[in-house]
C-alpha atoms as a PDB file:
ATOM      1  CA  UNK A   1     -60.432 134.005-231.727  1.00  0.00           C
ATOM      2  CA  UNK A   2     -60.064 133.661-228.065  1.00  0.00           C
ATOM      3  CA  UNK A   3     -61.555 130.127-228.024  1.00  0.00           C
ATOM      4  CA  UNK A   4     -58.756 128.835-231.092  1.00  0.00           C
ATOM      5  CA  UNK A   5     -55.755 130.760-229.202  1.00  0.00           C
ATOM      6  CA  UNK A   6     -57.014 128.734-226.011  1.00  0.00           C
ATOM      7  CA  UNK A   7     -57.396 125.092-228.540  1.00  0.00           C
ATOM      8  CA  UNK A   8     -53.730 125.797-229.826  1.00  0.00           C
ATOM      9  CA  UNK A   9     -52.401 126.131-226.577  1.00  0.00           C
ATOM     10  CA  UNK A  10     -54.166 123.111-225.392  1.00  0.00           C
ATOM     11  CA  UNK A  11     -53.005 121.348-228.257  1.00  0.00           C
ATOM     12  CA  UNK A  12     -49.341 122.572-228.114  1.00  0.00           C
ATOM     13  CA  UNK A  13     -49.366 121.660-223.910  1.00  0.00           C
ATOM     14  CA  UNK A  14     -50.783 117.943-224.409  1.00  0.00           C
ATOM     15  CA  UNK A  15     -47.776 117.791-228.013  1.00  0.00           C
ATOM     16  CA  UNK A  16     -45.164 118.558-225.200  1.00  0.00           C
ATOM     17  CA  UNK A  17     -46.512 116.089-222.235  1.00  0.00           C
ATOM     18  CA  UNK A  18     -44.042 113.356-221.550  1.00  0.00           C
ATOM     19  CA  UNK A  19     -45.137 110.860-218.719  1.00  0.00           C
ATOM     20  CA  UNK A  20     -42.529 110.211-215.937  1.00  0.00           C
ATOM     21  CA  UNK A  21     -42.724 106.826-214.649  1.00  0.00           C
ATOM     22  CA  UNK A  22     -41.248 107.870-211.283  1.00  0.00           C
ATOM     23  CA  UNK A  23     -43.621 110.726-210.568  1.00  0.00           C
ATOM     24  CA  UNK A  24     -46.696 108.746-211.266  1.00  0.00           C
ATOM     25  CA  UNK A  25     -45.437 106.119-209.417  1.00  0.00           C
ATOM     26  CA  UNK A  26     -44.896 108.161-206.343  1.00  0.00           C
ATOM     27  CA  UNK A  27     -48.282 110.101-207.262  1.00  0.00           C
ATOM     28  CA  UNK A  28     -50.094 106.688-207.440  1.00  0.00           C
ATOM     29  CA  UNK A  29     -48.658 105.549-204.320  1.00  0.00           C
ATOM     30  CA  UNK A  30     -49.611 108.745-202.569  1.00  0.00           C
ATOM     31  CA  UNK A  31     -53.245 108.432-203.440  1.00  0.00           C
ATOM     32  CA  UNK A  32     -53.627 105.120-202.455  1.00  0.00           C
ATOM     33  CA  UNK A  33     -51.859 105.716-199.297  1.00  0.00           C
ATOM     34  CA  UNK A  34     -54.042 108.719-197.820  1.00  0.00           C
ATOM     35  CA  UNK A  35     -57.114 106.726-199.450  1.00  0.00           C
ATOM     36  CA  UNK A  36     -56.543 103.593-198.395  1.00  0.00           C
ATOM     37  CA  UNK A  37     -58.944 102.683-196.023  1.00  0.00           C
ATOM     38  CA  UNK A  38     -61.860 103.358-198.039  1.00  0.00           C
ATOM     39  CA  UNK A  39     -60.259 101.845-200.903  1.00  0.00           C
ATOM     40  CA  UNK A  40     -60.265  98.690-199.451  1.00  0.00           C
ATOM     41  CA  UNK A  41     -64.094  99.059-198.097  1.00  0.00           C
ATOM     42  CA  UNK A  42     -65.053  99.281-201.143  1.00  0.00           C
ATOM     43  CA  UNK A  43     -62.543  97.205-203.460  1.00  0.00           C
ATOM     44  CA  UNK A  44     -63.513  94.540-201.155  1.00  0.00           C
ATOM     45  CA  UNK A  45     -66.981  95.005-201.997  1.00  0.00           C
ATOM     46  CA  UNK A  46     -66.751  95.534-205.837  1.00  0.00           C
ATOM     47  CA  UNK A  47     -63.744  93.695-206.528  1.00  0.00           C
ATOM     48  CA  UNK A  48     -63.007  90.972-203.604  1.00  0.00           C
ATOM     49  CA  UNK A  49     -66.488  89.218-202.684  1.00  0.00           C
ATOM     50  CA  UNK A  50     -67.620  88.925-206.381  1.00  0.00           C
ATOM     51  CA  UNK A  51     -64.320  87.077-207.225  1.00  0.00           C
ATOM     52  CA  UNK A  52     -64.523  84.923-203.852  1.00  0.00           C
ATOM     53  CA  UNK A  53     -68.472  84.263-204.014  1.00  0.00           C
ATOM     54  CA  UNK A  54     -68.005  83.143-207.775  1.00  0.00           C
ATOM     55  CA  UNK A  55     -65.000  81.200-207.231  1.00  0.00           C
ATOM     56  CA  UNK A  56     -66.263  79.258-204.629  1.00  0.00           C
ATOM     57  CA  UNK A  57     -69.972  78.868-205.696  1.00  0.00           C
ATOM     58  CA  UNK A  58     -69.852  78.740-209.710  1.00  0.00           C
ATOM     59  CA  UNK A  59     -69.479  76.220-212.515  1.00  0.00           C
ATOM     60  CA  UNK A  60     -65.763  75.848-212.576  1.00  0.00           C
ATOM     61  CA  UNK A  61     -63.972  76.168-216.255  1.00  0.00           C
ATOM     62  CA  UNK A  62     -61.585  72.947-214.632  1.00  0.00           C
ATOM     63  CA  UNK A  63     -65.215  70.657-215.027  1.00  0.00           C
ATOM     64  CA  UNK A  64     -65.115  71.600-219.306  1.00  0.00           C
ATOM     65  CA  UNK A  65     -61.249  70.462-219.773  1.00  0.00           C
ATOM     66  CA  UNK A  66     -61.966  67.455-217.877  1.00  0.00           C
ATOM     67  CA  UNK A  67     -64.825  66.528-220.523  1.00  0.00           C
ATOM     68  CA  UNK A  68     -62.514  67.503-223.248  1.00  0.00           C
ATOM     69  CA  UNK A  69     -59.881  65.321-221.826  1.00  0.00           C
ATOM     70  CA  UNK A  70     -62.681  62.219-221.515  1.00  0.00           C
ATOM     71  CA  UNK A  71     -63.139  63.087-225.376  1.00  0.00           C
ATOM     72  CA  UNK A  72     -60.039  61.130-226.101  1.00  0.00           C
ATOM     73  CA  UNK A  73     -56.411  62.439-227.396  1.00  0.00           C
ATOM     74  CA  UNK A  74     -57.762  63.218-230.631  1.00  0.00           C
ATOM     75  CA  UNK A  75     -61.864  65.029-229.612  1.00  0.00           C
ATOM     76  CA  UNK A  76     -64.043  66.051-232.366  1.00  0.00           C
ATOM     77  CA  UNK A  77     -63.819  69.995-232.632  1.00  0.00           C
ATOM     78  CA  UNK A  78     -67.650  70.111-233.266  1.00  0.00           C
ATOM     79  CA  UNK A  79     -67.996  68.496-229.747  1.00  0.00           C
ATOM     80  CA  UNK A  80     -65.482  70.512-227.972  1.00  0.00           C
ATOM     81  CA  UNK A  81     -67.335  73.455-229.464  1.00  0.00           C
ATOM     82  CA  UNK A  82     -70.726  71.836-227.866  1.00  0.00           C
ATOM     83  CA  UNK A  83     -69.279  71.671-223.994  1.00  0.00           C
ATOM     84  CA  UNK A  84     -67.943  75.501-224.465  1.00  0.00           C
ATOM     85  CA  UNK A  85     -70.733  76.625-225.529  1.00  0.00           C
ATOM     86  CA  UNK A  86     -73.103  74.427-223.194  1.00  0.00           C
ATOM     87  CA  UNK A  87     -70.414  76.146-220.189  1.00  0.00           C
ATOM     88  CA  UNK A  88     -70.868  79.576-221.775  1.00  0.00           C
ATOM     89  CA  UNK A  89     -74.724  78.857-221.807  1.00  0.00           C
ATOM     90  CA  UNK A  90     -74.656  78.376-217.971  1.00  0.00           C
ATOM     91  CA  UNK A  91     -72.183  80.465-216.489  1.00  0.00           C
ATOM     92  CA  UNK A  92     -72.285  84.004-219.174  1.00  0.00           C
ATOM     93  CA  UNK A  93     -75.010  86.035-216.954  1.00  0.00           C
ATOM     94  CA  UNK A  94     -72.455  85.097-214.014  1.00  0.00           C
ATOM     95  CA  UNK A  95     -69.361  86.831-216.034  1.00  0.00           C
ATOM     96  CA  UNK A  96     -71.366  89.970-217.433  1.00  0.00           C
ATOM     97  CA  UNK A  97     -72.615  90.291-213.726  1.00  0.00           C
ATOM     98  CA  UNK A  98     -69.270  90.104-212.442  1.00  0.00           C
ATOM     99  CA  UNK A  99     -67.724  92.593-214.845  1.00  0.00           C
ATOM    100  CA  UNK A 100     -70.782  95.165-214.263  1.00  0.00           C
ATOM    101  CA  UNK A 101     -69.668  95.513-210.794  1.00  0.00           C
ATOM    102  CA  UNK A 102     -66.136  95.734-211.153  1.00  0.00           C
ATOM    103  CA  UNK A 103     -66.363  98.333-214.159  1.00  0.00           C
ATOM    104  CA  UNK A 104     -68.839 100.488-211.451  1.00  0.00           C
ATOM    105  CA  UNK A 105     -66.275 100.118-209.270  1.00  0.00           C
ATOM    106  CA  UNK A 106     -63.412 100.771-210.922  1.00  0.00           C
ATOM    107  CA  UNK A 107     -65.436 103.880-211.905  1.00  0.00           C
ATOM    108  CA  UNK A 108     -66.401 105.299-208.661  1.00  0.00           C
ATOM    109  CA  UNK A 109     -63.484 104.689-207.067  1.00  0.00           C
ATOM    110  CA  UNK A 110     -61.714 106.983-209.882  1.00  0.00           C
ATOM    111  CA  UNK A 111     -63.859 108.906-209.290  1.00  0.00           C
ATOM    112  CA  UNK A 112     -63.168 109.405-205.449  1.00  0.00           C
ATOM    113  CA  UNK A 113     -59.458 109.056-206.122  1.00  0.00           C
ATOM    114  CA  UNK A 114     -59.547 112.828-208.247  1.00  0.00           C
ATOM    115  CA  UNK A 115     -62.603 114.489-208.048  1.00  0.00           C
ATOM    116  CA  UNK A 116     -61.910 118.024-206.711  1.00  0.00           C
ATOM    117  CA  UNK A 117     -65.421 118.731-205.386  1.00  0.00           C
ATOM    118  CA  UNK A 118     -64.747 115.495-202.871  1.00  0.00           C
ATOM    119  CA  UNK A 119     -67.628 113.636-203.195  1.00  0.00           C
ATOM    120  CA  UNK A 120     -68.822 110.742-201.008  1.00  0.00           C
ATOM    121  CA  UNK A 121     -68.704 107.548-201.125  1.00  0.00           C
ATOM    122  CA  UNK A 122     -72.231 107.069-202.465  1.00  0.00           C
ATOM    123  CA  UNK A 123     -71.979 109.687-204.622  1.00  0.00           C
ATOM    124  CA  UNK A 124     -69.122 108.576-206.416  1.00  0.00           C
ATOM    125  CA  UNK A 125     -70.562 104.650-206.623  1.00  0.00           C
ATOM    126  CA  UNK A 126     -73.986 106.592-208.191  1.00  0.00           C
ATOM    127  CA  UNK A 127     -71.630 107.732-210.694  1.00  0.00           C
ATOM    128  CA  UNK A 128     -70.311 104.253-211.215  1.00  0.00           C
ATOM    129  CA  UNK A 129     -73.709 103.360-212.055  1.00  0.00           C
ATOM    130  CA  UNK A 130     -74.640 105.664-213.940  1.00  0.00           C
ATOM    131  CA  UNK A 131     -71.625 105.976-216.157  1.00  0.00           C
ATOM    132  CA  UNK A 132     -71.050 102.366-216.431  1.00  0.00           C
ATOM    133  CA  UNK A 133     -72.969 101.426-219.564  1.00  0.00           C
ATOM    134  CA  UNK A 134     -71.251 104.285-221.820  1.00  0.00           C
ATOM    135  CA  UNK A 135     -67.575 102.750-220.195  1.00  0.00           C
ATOM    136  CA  UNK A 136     -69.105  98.843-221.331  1.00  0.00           C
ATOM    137  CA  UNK A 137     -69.468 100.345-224.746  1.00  0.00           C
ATOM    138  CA  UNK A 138     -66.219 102.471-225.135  1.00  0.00           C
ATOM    139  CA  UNK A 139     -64.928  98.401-223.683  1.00  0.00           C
ATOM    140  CA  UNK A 140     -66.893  96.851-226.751  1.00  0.00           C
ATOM    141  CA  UNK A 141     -65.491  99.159-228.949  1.00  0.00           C
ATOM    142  CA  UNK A 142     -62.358  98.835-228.293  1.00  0.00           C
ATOM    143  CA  UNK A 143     -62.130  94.867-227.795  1.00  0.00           C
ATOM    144  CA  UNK A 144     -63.831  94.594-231.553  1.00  0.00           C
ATOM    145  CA  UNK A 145     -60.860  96.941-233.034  1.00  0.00           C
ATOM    146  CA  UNK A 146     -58.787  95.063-231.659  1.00  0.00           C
ATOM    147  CA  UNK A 147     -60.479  91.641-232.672  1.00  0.00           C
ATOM    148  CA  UNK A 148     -60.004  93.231-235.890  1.00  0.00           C
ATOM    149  CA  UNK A 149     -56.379  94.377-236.146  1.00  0.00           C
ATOM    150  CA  UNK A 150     -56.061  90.866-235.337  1.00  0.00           C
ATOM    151  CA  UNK A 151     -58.049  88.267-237.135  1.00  0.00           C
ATOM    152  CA  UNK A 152     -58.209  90.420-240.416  1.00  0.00           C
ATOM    153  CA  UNK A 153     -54.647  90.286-240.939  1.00  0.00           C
ATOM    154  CA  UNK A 154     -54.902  86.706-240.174  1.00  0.00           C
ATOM    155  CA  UNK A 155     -57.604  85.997-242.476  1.00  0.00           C
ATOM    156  CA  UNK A 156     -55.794  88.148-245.434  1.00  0.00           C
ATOM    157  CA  UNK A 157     -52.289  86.102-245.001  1.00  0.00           C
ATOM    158  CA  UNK A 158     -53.890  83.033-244.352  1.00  0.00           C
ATOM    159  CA  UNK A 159     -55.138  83.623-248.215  1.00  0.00           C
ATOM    160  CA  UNK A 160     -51.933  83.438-249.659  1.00  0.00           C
ATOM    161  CA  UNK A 161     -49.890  80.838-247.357  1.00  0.00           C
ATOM    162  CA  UNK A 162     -49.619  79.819-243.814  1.00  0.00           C
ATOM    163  CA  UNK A 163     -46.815  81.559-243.008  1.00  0.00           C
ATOM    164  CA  UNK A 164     -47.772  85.000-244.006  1.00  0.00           C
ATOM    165  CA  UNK A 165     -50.922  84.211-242.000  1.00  0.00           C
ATOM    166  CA  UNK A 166     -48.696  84.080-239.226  1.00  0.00           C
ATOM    167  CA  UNK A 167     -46.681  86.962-239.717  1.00  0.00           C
ATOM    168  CA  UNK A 168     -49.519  89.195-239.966  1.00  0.00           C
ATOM    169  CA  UNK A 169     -50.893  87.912-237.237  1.00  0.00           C
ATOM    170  CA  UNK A 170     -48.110  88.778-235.483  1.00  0.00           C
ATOM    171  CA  UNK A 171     -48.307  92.426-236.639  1.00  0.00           C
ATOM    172  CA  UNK A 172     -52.012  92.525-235.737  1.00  0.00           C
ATOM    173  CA  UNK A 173     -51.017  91.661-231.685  1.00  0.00           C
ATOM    174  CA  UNK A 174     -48.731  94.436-231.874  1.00  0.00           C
ATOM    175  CA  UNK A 175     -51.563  96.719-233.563  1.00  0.00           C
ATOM    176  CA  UNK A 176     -53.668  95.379-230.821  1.00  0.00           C
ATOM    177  CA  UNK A 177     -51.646  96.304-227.881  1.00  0.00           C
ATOM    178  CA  UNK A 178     -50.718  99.623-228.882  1.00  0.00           C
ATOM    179  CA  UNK A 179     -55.122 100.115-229.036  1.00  0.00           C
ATOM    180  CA  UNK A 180     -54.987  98.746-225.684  1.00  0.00           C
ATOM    181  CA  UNK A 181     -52.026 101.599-224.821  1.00  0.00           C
ATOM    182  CA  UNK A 182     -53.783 104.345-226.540  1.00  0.00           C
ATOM    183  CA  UNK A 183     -57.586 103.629-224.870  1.00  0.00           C
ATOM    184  CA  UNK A 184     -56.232 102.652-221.394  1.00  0.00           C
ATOM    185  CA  UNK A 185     -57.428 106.183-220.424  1.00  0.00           C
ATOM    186  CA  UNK A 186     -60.827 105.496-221.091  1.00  0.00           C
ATOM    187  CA  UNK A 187     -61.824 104.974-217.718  1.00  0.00           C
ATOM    188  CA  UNK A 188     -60.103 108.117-216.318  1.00  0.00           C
ATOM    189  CA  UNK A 189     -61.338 110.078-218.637  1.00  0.00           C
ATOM    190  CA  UNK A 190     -64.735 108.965-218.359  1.00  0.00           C
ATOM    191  CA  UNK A 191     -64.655 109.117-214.104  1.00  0.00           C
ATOM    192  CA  UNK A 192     -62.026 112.261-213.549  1.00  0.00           C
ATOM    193  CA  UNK A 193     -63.333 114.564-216.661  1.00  0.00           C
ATOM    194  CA  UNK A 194     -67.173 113.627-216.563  1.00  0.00           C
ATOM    195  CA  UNK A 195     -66.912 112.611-220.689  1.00  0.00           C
ATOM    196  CA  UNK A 196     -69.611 110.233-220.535  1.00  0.00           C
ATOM    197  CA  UNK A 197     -69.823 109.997-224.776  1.00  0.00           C
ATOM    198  CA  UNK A 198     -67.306 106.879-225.545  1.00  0.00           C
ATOM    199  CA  UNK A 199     -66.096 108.052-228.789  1.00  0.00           C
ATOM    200  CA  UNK A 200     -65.361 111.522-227.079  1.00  0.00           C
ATOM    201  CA  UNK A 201     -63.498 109.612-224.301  1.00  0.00           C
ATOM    202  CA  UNK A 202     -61.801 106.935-226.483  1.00  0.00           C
ATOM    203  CA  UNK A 203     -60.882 110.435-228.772  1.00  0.00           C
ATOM    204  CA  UNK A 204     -59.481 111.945-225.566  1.00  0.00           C
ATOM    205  CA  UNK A 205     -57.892 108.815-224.321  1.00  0.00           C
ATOM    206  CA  UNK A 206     -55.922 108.959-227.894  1.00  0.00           C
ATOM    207  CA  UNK A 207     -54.542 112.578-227.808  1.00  0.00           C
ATOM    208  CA  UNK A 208     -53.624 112.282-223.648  1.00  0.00           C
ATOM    209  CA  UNK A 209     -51.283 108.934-224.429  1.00  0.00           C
ATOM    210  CA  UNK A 210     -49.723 111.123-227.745  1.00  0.00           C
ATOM    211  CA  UNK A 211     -46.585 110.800-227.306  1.00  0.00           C
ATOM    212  CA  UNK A 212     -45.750 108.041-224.763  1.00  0.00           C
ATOM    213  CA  UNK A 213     -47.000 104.831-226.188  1.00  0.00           C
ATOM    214  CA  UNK A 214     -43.706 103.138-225.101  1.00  0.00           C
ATOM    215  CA  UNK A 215     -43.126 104.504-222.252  1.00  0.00           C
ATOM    216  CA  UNK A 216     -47.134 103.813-221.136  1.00  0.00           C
ATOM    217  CA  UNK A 217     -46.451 100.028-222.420  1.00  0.00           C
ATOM    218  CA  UNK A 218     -43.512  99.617-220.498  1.00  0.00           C
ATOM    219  CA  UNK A 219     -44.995 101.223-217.300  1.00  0.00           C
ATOM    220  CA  UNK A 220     -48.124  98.627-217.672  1.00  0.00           C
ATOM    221  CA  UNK A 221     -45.917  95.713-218.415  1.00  0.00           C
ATOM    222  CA  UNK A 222     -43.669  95.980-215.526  1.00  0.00           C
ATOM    223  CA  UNK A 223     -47.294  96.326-213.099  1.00  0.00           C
ATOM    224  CA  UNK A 224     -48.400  93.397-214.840  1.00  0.00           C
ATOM    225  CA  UNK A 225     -45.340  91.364-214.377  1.00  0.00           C
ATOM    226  CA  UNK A 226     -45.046  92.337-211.407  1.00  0.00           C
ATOM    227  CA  UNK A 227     -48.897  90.895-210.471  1.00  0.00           C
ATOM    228  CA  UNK A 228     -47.793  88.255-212.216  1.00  0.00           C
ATOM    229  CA  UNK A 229     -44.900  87.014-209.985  1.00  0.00           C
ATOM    230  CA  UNK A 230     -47.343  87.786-206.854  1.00  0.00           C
ATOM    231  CA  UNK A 231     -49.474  85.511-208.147  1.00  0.00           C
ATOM    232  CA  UNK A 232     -47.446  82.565-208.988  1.00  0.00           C
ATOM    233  CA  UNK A 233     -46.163  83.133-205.370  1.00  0.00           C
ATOM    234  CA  UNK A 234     -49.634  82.791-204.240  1.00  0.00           C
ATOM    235  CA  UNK A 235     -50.226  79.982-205.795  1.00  0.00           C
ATOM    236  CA  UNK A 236     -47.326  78.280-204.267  1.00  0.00           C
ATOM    237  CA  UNK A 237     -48.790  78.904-200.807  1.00  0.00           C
ATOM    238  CA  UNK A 238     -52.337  77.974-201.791  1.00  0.00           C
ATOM    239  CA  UNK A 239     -50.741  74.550-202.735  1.00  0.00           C
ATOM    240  CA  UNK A 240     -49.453  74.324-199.004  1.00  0.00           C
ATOM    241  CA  UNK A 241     -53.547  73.736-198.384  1.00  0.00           C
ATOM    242  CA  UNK A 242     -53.694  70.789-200.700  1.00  0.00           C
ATOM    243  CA  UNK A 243     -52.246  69.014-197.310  1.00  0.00           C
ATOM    244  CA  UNK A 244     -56.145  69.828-195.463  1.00  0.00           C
ATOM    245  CA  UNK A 245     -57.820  68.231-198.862  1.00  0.00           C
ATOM    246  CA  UNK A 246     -59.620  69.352-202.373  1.00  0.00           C
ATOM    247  CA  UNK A 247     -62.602  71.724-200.405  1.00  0.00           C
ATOM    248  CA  UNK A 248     -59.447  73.349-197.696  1.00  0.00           C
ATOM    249  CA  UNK A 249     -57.428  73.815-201.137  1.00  0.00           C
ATOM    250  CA  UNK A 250     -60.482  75.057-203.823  1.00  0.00           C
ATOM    251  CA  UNK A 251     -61.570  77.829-200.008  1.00  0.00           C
ATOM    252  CA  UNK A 252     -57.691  79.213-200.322  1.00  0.00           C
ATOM    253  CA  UNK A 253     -57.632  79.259-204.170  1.00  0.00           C
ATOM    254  CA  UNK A 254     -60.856  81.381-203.998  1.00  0.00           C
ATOM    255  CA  UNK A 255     -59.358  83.673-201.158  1.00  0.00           C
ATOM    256  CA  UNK A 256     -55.820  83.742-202.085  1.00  0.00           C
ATOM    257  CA  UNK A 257     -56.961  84.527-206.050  1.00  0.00           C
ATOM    258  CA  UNK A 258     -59.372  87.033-205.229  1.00  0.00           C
ATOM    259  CA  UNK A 259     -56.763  88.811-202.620  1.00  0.00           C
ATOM    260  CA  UNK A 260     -54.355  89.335-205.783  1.00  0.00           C
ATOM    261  CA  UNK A 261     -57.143  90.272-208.060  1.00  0.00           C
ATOM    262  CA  UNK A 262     -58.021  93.042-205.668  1.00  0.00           C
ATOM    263  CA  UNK A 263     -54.359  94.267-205.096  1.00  0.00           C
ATOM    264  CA  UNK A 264     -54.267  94.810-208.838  1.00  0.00           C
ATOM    265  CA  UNK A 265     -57.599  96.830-209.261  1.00  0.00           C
ATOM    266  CA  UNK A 266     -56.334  98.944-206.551  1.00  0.00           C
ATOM    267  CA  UNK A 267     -52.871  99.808-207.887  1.00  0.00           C
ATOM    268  CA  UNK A 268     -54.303  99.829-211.671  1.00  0.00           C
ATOM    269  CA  UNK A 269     -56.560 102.724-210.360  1.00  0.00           C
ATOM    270  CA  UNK A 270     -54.505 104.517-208.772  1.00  0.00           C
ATOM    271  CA  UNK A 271     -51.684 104.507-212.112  1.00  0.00           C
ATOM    272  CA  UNK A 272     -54.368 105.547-214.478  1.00  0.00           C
ATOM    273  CA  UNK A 273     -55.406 108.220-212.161  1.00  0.00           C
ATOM    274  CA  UNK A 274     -51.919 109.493-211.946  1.00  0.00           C
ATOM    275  CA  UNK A 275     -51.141 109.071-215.415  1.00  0.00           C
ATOM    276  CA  UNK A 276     -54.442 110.924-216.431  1.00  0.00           C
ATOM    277  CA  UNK A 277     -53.510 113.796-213.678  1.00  0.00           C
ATOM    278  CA  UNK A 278     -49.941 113.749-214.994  1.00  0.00           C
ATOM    279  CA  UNK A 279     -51.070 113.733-219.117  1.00  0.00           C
ATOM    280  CA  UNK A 280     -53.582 116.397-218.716  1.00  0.00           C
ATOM    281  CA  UNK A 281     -52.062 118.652-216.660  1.00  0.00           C
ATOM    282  CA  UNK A 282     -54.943 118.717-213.866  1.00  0.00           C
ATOM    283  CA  UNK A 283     -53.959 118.454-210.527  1.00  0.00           C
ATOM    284  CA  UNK A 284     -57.110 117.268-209.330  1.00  0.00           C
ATOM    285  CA  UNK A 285     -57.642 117.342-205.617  1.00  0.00           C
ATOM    286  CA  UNK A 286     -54.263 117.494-203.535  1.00  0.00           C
ATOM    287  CA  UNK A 287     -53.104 113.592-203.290  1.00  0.00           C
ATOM    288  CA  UNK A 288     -52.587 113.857-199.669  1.00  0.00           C
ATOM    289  CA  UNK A 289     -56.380 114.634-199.146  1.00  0.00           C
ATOM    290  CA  UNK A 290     -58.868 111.751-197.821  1.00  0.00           C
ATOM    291  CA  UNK A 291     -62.480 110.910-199.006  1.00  0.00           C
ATOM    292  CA  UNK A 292     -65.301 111.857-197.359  1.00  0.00           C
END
């Protein structure tokens, strides 16, 4: 009886939980403020080099458009299929290798932003490890119902006519976003509450955002817009180093590109740690508090 009073109440508090942009905002800011020089030790590590190294040193996806474009004005699909796939053949160990070490990352440093028992640095990056195959397959599950609220509408429309292809295709990338909305606590969930089961922590992620879909959307669209005018402003002054020649312009490209992808990672952390500290009504460790 206890243990149902206690679920009800749970379930009435998380009904009633609005997010306030503002207060995660400043929450978010807070973290990463008394954090912030171990966030960028190891951001730079997990998030910066990788991009850089990469960037610099692998198969550019610039070399495949090129062929295509040698292919004539009018290429053969079946041969434009061959030089993705040949790229994809040569450079897909690079990407999965790349995204292993941002999702431990992006895990253990969630996992120093709101752990209460303040655990170190290593400590939290063990976690990363060890929690980052359930968080690939909470990813995988997610990214194929999404695939599907996509293409299957498609596919169905398509059926009948063109244009209700279309339509419900449209439909389908709204279905898909509000996926993305409602399992954007995944990560939190998985770092902050120790639910290391991804259907339990996709099934979490979906009651915490109850309620503030929109509001979550709007809050990720104006960080992503916001990224997104940084980065056309970067790319501006990377094309300042075309002057010094292609190898002075690909160097800043790299450095520049990777600077912005790291900015991002940082501030997306900290949001979904606020938000999850916000949603579920757990304090976590005092913001103002430094790692160990």
């Amino acid at each position: 009886m206890i243990a149902l009073i206690k679920g009800e109440s749970e379930a009435g508090r998380l009904m009633q939980a609005r997010l306030d942009m503002n207060r995660a905002w400043a929450d978010a800011k807070a973290m990463l403020a008394a954090n912030m020089q171990v966030l960028l030790v190891v951001a730079g590590v997990f998030f910066f080099l990788p991009n850089a190294i990469a960037a610099v040193f692998m198969p550019s996806f610039g070399e495949v458009l090129v062929q295509i474009e040698a292919l004539g004005p009018t290429p053969n699909p079946d041969d434009v299929l061959a030089l993705f796939s040949e790229f994809m053949g040569r450079t897909w160990w690079i990407y999965l290798l790349l995204a292993l070490l941002q999702a431990i990352g992006m895990l253990g440093l969630l996992a120093l932003l709101s752990d209460s028992n303040r655990p170190t640095v290593g400590q939290a990056l063990a976690f990363g490890v060890m929690a980052v195959v359930p968080y690939v397959v909470g990813q995988l599950i997610v990214g194929l119902a999404q695939s599907g609220a996509v293409f299957l509408p498609i596919a169905l429309g398509a059926s009948v006519s063109a244009g209700l292809g279309l339509l419900l295709g449209l439909v389908g990338v709204v279905a898909a976003v509000y996926l993305w909305v409602k399992c954007s606590l995944l990560a939190p969930v998985m770092a902050i509450e120790r639910k290391l089961n991804p259907f339990a922590a996709l099934a979490r992620s979906w009651r915490l955002t109850k309620g503030n879909s929109l509001v979550l959307f709007a809050f990720y669209a104006l960080i992503i817009v916001a990224v997104m005018v940084i980065g056309l402003v970067a790319q501006l002054v990377v094309s300042v180093s075309s002057l010094l020649g292609p190898s002075a312009l690909m160097l800043a490209a790299a450095i520049v590109g990777s600077f912005v992808t790291l900015g991002y990672n940082v501030v997306k952390l900290g949001v979904l740690a606020a938000v999850h500290r916000q949603l579920s009504g757990n304090p976590g460790k005092d913001i103002g508090k430094t790692f160990d």
